[in-house]
C-alpha atoms as a PDB file:
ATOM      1  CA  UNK A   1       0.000   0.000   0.000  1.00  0.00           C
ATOM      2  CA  UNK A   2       1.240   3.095  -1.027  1.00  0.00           C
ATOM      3  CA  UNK A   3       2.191   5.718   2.368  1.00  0.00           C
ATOM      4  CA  UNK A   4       1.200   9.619   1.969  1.00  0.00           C
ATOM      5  CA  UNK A   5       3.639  11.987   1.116  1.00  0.00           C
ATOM      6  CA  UNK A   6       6.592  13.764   3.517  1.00  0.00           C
ATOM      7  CA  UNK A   7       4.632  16.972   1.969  1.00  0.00           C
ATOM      8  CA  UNK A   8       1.431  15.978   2.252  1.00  0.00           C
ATOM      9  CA  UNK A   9       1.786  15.144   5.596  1.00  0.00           C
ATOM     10  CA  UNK A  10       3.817  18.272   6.405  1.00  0.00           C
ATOM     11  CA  UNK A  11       0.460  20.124   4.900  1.00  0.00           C
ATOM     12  CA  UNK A  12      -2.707  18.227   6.484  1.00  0.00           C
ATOM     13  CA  UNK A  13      -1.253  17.670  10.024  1.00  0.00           C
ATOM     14  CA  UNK A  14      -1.072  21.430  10.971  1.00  0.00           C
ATOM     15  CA  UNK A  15      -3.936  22.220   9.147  1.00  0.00           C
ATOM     16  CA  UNK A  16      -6.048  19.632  11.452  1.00  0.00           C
ATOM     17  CA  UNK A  17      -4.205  20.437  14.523  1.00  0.00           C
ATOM     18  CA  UNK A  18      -5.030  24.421  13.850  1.00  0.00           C
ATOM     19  CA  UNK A  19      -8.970  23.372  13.481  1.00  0.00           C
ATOM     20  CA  UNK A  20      -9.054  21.524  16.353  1.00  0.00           C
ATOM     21  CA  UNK A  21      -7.076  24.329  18.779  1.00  0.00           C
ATOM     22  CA  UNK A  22      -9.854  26.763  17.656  1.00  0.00           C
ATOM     23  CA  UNK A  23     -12.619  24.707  18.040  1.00  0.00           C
ATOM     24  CA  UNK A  24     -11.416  23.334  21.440  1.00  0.00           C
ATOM     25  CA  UNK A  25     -11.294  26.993  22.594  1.00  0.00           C
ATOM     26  CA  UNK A  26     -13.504  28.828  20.868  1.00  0.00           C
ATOM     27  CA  UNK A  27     -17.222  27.752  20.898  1.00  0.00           C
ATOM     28  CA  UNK A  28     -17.849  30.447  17.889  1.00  0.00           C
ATOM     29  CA  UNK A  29     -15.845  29.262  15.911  1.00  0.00           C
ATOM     30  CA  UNK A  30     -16.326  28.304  12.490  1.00  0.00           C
ATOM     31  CA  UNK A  31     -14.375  27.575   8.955  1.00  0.00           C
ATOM     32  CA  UNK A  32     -15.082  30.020   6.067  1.00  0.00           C
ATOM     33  CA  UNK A  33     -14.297  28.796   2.498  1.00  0.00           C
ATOM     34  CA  UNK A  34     -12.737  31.708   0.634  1.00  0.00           C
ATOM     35  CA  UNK A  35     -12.418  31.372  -3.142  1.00  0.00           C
ATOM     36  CA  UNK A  36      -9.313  33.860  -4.989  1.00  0.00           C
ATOM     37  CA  UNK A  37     -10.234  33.727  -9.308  1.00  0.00           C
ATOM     38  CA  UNK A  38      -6.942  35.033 -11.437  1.00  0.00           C
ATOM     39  CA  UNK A  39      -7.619  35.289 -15.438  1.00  0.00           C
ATOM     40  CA  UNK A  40      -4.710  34.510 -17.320  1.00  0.00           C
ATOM     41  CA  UNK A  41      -3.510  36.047 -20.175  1.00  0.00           C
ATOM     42  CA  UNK A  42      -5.188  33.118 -22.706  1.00  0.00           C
ATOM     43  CA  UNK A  43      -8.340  33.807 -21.041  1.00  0.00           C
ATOM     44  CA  UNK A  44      -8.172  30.998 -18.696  1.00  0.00           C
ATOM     45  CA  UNK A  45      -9.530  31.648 -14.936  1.00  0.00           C
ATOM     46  CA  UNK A  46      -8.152  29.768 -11.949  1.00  0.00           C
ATOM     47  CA  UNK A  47      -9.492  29.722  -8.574  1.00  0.00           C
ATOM     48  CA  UNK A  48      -7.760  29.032  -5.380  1.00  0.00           C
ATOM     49  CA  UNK A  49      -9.870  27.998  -3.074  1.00  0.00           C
ATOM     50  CA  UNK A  50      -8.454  28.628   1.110  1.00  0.00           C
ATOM     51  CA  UNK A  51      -9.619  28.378   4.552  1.00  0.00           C
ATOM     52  CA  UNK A  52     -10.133  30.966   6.691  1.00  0.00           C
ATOM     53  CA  UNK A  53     -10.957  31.055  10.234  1.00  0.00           C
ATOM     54  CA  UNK A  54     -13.826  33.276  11.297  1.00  0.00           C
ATOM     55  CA  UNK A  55     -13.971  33.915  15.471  1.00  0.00           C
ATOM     56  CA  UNK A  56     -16.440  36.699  16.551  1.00  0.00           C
ATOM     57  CA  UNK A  57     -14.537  39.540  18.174  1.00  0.00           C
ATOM     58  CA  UNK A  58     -16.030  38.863  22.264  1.00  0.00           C
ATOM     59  CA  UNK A  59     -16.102  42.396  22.875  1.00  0.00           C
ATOM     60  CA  UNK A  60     -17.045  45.664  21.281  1.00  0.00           C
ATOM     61  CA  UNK A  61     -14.363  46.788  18.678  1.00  0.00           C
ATOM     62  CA  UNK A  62     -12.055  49.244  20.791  1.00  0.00           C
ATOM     63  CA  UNK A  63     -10.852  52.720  19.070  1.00  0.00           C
ATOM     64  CA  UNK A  64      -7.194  52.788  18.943  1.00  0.00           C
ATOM     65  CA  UNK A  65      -6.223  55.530  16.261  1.00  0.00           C
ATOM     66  CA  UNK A  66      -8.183  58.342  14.729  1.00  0.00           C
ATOM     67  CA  UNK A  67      -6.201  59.528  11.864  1.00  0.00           C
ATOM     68  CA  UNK A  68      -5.660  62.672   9.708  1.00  0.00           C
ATOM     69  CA  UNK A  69      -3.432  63.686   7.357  1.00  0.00           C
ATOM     70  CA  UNK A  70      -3.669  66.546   5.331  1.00  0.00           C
ATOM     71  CA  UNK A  71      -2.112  67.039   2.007  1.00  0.00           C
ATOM     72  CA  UNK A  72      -1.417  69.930   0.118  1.00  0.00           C
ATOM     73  CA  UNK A  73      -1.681  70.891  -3.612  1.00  0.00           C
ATOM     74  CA  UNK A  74       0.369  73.911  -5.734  1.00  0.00           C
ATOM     75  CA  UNK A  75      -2.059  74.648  -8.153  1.00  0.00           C
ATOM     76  CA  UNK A  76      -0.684  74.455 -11.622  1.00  0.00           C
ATOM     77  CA  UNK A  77      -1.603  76.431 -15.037  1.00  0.00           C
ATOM     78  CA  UNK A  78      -5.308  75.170 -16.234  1.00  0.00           C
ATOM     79  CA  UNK A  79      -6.355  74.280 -12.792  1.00  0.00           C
ATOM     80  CA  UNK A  80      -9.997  74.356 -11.914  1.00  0.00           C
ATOM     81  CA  UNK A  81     -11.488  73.890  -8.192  1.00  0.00           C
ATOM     82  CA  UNK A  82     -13.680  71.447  -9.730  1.00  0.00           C
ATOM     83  CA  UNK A  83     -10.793  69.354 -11.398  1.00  0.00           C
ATOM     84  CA  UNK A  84      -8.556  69.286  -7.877  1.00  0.00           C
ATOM     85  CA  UNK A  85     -11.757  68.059  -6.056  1.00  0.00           C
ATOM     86  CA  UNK A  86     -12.108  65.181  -8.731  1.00  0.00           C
ATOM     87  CA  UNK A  87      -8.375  64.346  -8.426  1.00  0.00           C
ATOM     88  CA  UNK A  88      -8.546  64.315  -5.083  1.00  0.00           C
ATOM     89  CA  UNK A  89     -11.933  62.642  -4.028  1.00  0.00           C
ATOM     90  CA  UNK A  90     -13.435  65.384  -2.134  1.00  0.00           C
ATOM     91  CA  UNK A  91     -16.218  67.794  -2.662  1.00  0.00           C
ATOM     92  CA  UNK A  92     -16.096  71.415  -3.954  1.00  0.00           C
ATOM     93  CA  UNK A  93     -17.252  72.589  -0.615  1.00  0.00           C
ATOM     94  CA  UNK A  94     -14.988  70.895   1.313  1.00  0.00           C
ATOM     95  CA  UNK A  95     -12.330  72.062  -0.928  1.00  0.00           C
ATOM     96  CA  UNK A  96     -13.574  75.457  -0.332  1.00  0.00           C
ATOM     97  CA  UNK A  97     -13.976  75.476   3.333  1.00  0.00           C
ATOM     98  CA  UNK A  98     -10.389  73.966   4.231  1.00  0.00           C
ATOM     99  CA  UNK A  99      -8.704  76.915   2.359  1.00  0.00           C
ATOM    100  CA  UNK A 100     -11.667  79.991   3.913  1.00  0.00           C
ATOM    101  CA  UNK A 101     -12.435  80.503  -0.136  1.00  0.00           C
ATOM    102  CA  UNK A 102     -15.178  82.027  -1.684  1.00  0.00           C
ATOM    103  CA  UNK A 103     -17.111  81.319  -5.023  1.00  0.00           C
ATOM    104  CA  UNK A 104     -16.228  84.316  -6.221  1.00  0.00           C
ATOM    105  CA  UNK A 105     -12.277  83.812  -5.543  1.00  0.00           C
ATOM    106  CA  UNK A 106      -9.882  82.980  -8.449  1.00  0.00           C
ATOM    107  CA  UNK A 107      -7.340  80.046  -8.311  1.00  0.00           C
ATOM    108  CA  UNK A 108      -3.959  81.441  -9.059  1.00  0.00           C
ATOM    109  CA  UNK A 109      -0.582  79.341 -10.311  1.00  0.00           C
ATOM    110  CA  UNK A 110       1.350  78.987  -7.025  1.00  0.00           C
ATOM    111  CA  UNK A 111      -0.926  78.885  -5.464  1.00  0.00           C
ATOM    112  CA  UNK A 112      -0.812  76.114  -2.346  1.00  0.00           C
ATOM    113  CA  UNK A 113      -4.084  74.566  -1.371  1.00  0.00           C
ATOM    114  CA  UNK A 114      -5.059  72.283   1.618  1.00  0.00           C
ATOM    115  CA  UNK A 115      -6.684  68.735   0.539  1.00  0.00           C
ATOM    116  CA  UNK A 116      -8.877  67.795   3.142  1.00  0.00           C
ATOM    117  CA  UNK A 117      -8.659  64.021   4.413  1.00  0.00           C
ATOM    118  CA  UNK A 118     -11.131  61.729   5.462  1.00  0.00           C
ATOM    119  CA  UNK A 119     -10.136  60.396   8.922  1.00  0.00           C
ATOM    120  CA  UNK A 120      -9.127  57.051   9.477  1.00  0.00           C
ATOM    121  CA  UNK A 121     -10.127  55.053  12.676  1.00  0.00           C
ATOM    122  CA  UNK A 122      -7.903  52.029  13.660  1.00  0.00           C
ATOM    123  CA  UNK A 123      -9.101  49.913  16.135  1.00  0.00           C
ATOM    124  CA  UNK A 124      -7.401  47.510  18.511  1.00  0.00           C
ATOM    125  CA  UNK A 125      -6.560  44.281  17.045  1.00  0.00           C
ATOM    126  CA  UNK A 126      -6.815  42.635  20.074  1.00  0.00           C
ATOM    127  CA  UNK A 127      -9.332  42.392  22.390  1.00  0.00           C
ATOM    128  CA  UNK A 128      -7.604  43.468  25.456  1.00  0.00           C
ATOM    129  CA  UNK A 129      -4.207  44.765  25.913  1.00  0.00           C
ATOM    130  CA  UNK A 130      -2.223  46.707  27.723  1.00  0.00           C
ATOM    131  CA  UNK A 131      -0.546  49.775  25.407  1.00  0.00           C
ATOM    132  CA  UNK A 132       2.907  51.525  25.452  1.00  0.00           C
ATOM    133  CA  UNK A 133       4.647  53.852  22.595  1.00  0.00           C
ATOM    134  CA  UNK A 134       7.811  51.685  21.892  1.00  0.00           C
ATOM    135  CA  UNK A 135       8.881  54.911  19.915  1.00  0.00           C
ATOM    136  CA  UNK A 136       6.670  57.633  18.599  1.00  0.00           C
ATOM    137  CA  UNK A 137       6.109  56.189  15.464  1.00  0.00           C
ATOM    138  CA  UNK A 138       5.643  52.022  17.052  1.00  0.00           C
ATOM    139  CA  UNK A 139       2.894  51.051  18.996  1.00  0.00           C
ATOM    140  CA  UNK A 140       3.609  48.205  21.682  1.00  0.00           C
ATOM    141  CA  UNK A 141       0.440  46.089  22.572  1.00  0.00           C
ATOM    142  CA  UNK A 142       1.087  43.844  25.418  1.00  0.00           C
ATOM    143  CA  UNK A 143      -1.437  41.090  24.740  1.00  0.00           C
ATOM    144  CA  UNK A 144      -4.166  39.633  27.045  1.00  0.00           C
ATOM    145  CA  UNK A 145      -6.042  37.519  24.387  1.00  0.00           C
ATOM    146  CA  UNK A 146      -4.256  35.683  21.622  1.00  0.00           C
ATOM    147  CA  UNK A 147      -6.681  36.395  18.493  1.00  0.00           C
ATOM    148  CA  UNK A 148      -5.822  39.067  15.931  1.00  0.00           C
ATOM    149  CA  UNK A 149      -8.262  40.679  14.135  1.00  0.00           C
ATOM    150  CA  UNK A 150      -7.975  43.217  11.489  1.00  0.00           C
ATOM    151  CA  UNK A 151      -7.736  47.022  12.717  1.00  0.00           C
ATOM    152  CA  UNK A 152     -10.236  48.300  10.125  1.00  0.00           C
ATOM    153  CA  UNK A 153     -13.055  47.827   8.897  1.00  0.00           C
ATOM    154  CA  UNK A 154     -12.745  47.381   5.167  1.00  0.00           C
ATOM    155  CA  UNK A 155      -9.172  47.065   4.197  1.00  0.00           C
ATOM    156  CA  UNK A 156      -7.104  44.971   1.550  1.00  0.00           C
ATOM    157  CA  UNK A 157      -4.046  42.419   2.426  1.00  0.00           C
ATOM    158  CA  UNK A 158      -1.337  43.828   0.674  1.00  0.00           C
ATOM    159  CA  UNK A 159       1.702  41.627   2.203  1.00  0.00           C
ATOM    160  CA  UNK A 160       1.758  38.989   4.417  1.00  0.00           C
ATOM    161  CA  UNK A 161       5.435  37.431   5.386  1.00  0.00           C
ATOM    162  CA  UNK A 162       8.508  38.330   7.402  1.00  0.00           C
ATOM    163  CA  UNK A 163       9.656  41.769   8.130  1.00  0.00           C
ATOM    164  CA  UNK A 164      13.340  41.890   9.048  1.00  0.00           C
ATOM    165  CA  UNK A 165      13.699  42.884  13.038  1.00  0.00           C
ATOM    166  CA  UNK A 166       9.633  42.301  13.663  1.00  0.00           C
ATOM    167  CA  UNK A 167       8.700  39.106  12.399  1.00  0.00           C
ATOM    168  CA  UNK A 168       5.839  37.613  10.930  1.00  0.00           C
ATOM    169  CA  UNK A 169       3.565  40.492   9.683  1.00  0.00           C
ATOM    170  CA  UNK A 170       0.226  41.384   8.100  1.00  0.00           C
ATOM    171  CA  UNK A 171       0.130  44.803   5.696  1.00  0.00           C
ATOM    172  CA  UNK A 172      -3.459  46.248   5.512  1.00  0.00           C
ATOM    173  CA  UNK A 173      -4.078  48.690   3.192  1.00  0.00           C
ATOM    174  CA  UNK A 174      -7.024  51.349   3.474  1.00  0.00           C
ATOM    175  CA  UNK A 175      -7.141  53.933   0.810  1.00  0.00           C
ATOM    176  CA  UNK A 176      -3.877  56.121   0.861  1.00  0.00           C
ATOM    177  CA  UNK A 177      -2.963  54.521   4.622  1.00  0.00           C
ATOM    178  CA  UNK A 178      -1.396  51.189   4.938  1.00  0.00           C
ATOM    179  CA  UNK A 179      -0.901  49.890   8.909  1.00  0.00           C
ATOM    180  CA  UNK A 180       1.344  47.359   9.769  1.00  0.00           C
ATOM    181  CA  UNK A 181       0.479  44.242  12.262  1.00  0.00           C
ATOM    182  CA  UNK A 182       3.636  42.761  13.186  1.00  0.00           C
ATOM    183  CA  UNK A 183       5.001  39.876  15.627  1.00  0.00           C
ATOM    184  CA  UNK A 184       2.388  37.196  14.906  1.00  0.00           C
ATOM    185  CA  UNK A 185       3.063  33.828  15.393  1.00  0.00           C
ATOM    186  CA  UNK A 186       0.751  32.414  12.821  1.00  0.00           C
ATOM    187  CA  UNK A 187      -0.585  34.444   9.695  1.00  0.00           C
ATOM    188  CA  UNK A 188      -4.553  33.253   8.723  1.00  0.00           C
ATOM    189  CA  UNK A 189      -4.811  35.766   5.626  1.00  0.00           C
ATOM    190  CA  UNK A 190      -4.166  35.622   2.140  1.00  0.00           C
ATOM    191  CA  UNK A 191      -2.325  38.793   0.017  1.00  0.00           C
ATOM    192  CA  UNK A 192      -5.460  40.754  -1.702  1.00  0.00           C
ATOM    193  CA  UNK A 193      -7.981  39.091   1.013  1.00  0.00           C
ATOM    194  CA  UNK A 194     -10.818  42.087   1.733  1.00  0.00           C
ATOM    195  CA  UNK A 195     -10.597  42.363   5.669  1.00  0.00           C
ATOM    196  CA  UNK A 196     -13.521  43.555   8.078  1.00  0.00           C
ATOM    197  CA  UNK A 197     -13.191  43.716  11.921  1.00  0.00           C
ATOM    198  CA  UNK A 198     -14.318  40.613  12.548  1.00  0.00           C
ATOM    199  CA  UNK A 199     -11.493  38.993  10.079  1.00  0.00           C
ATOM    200  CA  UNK A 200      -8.925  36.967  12.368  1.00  0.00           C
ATOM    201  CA  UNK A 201      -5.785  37.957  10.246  1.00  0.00           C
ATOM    202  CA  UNK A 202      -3.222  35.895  13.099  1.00  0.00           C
ATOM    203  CA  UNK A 203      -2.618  34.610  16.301  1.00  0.00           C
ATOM    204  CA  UNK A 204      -0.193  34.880  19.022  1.00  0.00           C
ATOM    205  CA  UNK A 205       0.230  33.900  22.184  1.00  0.00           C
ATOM    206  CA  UNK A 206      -0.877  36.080  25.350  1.00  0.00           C
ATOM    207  CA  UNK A 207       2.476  36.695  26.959  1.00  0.00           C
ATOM    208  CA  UNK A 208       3.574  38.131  23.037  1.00  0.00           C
ATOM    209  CA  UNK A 209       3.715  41.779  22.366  1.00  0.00           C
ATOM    210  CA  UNK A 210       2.196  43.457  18.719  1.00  0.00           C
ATOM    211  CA  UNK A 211       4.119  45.521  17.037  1.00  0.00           C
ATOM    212  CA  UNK A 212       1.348  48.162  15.021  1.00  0.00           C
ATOM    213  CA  UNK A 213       2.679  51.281  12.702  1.00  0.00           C
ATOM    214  CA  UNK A 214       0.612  53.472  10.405  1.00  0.00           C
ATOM    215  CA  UNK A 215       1.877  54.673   6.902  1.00  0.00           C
ATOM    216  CA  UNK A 216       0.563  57.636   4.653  1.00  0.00           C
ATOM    217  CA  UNK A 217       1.277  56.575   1.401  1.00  0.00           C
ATOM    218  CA  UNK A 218       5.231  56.142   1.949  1.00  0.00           C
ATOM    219  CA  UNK A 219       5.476  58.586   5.051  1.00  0.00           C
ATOM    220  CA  UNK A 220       6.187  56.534   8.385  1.00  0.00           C
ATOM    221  CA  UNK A 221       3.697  58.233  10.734  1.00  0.00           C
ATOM    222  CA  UNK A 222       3.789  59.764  14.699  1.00  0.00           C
ATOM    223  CA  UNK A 223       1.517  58.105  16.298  1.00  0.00           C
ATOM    224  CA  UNK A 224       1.356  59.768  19.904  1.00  0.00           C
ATOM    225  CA  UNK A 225      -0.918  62.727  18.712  1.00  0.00           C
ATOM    226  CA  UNK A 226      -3.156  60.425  17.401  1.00  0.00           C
ATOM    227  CA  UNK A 227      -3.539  57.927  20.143  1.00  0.00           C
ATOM    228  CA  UNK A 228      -7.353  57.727  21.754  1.00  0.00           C
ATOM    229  CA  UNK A 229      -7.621  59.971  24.685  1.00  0.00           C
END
């Protein structure tokens, strides 16, 4: 009789040992078939089709960030308010009221113009914590529960793998801000996977500490102004 496979074995046995930690100590959890579709260039579609734990967060979601980061525009020769809105996402108005213009004032080249942002709100991936700034731009989260969850609400997995000096890490990607979830033991996401608070992106264990930094488009950001009060 033919015996599995080293590799097959090396695949199946932590797979079934994962499921059964989970559902030994979690009594909500449950196993979520994902499906990822890729067209090829001949016009051929392939599906890969992964597992992904689902655990309902046990408490309320809590605020850790509220973000916002303003950018600025020079307006250039041809420029209309209405075309740096469009570029930019936001409305007229808002364009208007971040810069105290009125609709009878005239763009002029040079001139520099404040782009309103959205704010971003990161919550806790954890459920409870204890926090500490390992530098201004690093947050330290001294875990009390071992489940990580993703810290916003509608993101996209842009990297998952090892970062050099932090370990095994999860990049979520939110518009213009990408925030970085580092020091996991295990990894339970997949690179383009759409993330929602109640996504379990990791786990770690409960004497670990998370290592969480926020980035504006490539800018590293402070963090300590916009910690929740």
């Amino acid at each position: 009789m033919k015996q599995p496979s080293n590799n097959f074995q090396k695949i199946v046995i932590p797979f079934f040992i994962m499921i059964l930690f989970f559902f030994l100590s979690f009594s909500n959890f449950i196993i979520d078939i994902k499906n990822f579709s890729k067209s090829s260039e001949d016009g051929i579609t392939n599906s890969i089709y992964y597992y992904q734990p689902i655990i309902q967060r046990l408490e309320k979601p809590k605020i850790l960030l509220t973000i916002s980061e303003n950018t600025t525009y020079k307006v250039q020769k041809g420029d209309t308010l209405y075309g740096i809105a469009k570029k930019f996402n936001v409305s007229i108005e808002e364009l208007r009221k971040a810069n105290n213009l009125k609709e009878s004032d005239i763009l002029k080249i040079g001139m520099i113009l404040n782009i309103p942002s959205k704010s971003l709100i990161i919550y806790s991936p954890v459920d409870n914590y204890d926090l500490k700034l390992k530098t201004e731009k690093i947050l330290l989260l001294y875990l009390k529960s071992n489940i990580i969850f993703s810290p916003v609400s509608n993101g996209e997995i842009i990297y998952v793998g090892e970062i050099s000096g932090f370990g095994k890490s999860v990049i979520v990607k939110i518009e213009d801000y990408s925030i970085v979830v580092s020091n996991l033991q295990e990894i339970f996401v997949q690179n383009k996977q759409i993330v929602n608070l109640q996504t379990c992106i990791g786990f770690a264990p409960e004497d670990n500490v998370l290592n969480l930094s926020v980035f504006f488009k490539e800018k590293m950001l402070s963090l300590k102004e916009f910690l929740k009060k």
